[in-house]
Protein backbone atom coordinates (compact mmCIF):
# COMPACT_ATOMS: atom_id res chain seq x y z
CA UNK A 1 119.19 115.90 107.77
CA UNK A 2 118.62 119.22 106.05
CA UNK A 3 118.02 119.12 102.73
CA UNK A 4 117.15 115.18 102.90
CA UNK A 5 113.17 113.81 102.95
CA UNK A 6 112.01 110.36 103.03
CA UNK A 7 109.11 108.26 102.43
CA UNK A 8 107.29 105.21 102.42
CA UNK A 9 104.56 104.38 99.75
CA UNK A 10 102.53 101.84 98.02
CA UNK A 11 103.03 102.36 94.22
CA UNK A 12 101.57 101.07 91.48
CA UNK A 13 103.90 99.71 88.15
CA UNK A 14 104.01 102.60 85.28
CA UNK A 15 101.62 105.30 87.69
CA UNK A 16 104.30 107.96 87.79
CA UNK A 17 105.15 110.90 90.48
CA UNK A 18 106.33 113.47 90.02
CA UNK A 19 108.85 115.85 92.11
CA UNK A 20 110.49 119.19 92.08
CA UNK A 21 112.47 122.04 93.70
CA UNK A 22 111.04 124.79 91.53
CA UNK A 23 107.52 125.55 90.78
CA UNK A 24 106.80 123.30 87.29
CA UNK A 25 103.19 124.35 87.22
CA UNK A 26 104.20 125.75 83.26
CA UNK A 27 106.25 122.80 81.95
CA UNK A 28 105.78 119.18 83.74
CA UNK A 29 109.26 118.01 81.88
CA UNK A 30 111.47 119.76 84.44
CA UNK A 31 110.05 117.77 87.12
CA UNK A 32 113.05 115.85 89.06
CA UNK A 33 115.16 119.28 87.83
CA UNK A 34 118.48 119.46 89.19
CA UNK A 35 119.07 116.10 90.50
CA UNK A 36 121.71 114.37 88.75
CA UNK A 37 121.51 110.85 90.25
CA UNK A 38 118.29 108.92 90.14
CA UNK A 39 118.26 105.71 91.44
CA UNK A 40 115.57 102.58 91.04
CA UNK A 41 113.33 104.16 88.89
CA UNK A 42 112.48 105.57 84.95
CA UNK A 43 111.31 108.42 83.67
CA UNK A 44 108.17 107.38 81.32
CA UNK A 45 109.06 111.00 78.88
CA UNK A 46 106.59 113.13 80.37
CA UNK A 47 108.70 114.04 83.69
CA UNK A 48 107.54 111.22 85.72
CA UNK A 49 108.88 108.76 87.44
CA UNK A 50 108.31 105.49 87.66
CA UNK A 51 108.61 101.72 88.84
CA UNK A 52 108.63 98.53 87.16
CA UNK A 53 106.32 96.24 89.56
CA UNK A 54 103.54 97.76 92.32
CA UNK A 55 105.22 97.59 95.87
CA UNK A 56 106.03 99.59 99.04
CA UNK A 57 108.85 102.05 98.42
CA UNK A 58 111.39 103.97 99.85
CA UNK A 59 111.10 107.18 98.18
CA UNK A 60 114.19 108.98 99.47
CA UNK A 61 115.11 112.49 97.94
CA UNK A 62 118.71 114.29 99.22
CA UNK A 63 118.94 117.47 97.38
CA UNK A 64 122.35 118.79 98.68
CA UNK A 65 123.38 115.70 97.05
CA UNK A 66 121.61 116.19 94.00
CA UNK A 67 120.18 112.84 94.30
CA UNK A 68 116.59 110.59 94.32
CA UNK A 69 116.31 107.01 94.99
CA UNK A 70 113.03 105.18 94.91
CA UNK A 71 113.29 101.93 95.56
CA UNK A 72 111.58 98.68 97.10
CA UNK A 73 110.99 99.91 101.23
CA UNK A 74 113.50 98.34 103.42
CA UNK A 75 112.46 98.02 107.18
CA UNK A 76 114.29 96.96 110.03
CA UNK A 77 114.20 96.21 113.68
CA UNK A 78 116.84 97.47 115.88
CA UNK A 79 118.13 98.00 119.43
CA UNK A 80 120.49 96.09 121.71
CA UNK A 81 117.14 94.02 123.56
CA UNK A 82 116.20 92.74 120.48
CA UNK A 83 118.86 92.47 118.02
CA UNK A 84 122.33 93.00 119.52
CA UNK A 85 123.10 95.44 117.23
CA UNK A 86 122.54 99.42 116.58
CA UNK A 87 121.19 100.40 113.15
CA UNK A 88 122.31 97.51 111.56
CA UNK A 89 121.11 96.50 108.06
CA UNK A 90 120.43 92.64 108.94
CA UNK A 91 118.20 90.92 106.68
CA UNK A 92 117.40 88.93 110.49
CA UNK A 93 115.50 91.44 111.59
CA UNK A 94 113.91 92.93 107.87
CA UNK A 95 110.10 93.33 107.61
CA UNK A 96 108.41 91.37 104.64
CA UNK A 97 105.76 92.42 102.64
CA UNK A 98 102.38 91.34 103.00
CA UNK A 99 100.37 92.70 99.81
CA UNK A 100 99.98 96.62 101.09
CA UNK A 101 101.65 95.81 104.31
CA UNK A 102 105.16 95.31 106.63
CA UNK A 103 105.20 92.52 108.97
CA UNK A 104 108.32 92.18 110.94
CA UNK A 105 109.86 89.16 112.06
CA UNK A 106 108.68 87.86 115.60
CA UNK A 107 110.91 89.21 118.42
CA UNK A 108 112.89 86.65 119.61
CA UNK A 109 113.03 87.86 123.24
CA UNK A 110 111.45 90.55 125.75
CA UNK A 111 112.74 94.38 124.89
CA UNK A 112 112.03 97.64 123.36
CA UNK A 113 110.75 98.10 120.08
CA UNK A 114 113.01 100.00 117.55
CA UNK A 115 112.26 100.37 114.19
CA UNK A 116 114.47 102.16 110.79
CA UNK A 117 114.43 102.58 107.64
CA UNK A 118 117.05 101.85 104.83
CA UNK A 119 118.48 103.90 101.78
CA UNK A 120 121.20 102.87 99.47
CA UNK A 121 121.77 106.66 99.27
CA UNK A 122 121.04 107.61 102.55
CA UNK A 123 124.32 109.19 103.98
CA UNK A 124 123.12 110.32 107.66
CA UNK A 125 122.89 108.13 110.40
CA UNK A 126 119.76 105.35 111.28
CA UNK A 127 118.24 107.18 113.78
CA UNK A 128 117.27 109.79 111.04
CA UNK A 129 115.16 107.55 109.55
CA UNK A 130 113.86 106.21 112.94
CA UNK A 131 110.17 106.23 113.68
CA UNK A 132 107.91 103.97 116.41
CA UNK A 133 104.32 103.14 116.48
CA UNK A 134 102.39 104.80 119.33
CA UNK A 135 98.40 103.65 120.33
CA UNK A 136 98.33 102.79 116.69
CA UNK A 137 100.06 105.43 115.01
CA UNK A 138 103.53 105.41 112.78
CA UNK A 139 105.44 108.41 115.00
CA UNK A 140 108.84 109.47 113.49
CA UNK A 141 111.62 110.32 115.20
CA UNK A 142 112.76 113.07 113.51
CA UNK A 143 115.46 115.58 114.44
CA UNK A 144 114.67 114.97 118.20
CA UNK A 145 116.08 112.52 121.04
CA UNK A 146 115.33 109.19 121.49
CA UNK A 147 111.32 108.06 121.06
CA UNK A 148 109.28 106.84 124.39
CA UNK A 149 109.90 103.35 125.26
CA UNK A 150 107.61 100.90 123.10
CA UNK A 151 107.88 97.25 125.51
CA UNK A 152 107.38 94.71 123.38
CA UNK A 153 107.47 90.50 124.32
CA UNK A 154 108.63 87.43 122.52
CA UNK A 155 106.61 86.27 119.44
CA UNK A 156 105.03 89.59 118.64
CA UNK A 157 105.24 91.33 115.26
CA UNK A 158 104.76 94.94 114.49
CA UNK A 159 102.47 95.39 110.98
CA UNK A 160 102.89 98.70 109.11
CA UNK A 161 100.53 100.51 107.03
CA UNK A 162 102.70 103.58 105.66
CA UNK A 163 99.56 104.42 103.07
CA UNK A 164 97.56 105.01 106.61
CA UNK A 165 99.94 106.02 108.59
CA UNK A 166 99.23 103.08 111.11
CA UNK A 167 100.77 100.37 112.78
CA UNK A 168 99.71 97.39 115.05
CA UNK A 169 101.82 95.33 117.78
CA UNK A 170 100.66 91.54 118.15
């Protein structure tokens, strides 16, 4: 979606970001200028943000909205082979963490792999936050059509490393 960029990142308690649409290089306060709704986070007083406990986030930014949300990374399987559904927010088919890591849930049956992530201020549709691992690599979807076929069987799991970019299928 134009104007819309997302995310996924370890991040440490109280180490803050920082992010802007103009060129703060003079004066680090006006970083986060212009957005008006900031969600999940704090601002620490010197123009960065930042989060309470370390974690994988969703760092999702929508400036025609005016807004930024970082918040704890929300994962899920999707697709009508494995969960019945399209784009559906079920907590069935959510990744956990594992320390630095994703892990999904083990596919109950034979199908192809589809993977999303969540925003509580997202306002586009799942597929823009689509993405797929391919030999080993997290691949987004972007603005394009559907991803390749990923097969996947009953009792695998797909682990995500969004700090390396990578992803496994066991």
């Amino acid at each position: 979606v134009v104007g819309s960029f997302w995310a996924i990142r370890n991040l440490k308690a109280s180490s803050g970001i920082k992010f802007s649409s103009i060129n703060i290089a003079d004066d680090w306060s006006k970083a986060f200028a212009g957005l008006t709704e900031n969600t999940g986070f704090e601002f620490d007083g010197d123009g960065n943000a930042i989060v309470d406990e370390d974690g994988i986030y969703m760092i999702y930014i929508d400036l025609k909205n005016s807004k930024l949300a970082i918040e704890p990374a929300k994962v899920y399987l999707t697709g009508a082979a494995l969960t019945g559904d399209w784009g559906k927010e079920d907590e069935n088919y959510l990744f956990s963490v594992d320390g630095t890591l994703l892990v999904s849930p083990a596919f109950a049956s034979d199908g192809d792999l589809r993977i999303f992530a969540g925003s509580s201020i997202a306002t586009s549709d799942w597929w823009t936050r689509e993405f797929n691992v391919f030999d080993g690599k997290i691949e987004y979807r972007g603005t394009g059509g559907d991803q390749a076929a990923v097969p996947v069987t009953a009792g695998q799991k797909v682990t995500l490393n969004f700090q390396a970019g990578t992803g496994s299928i066991q």
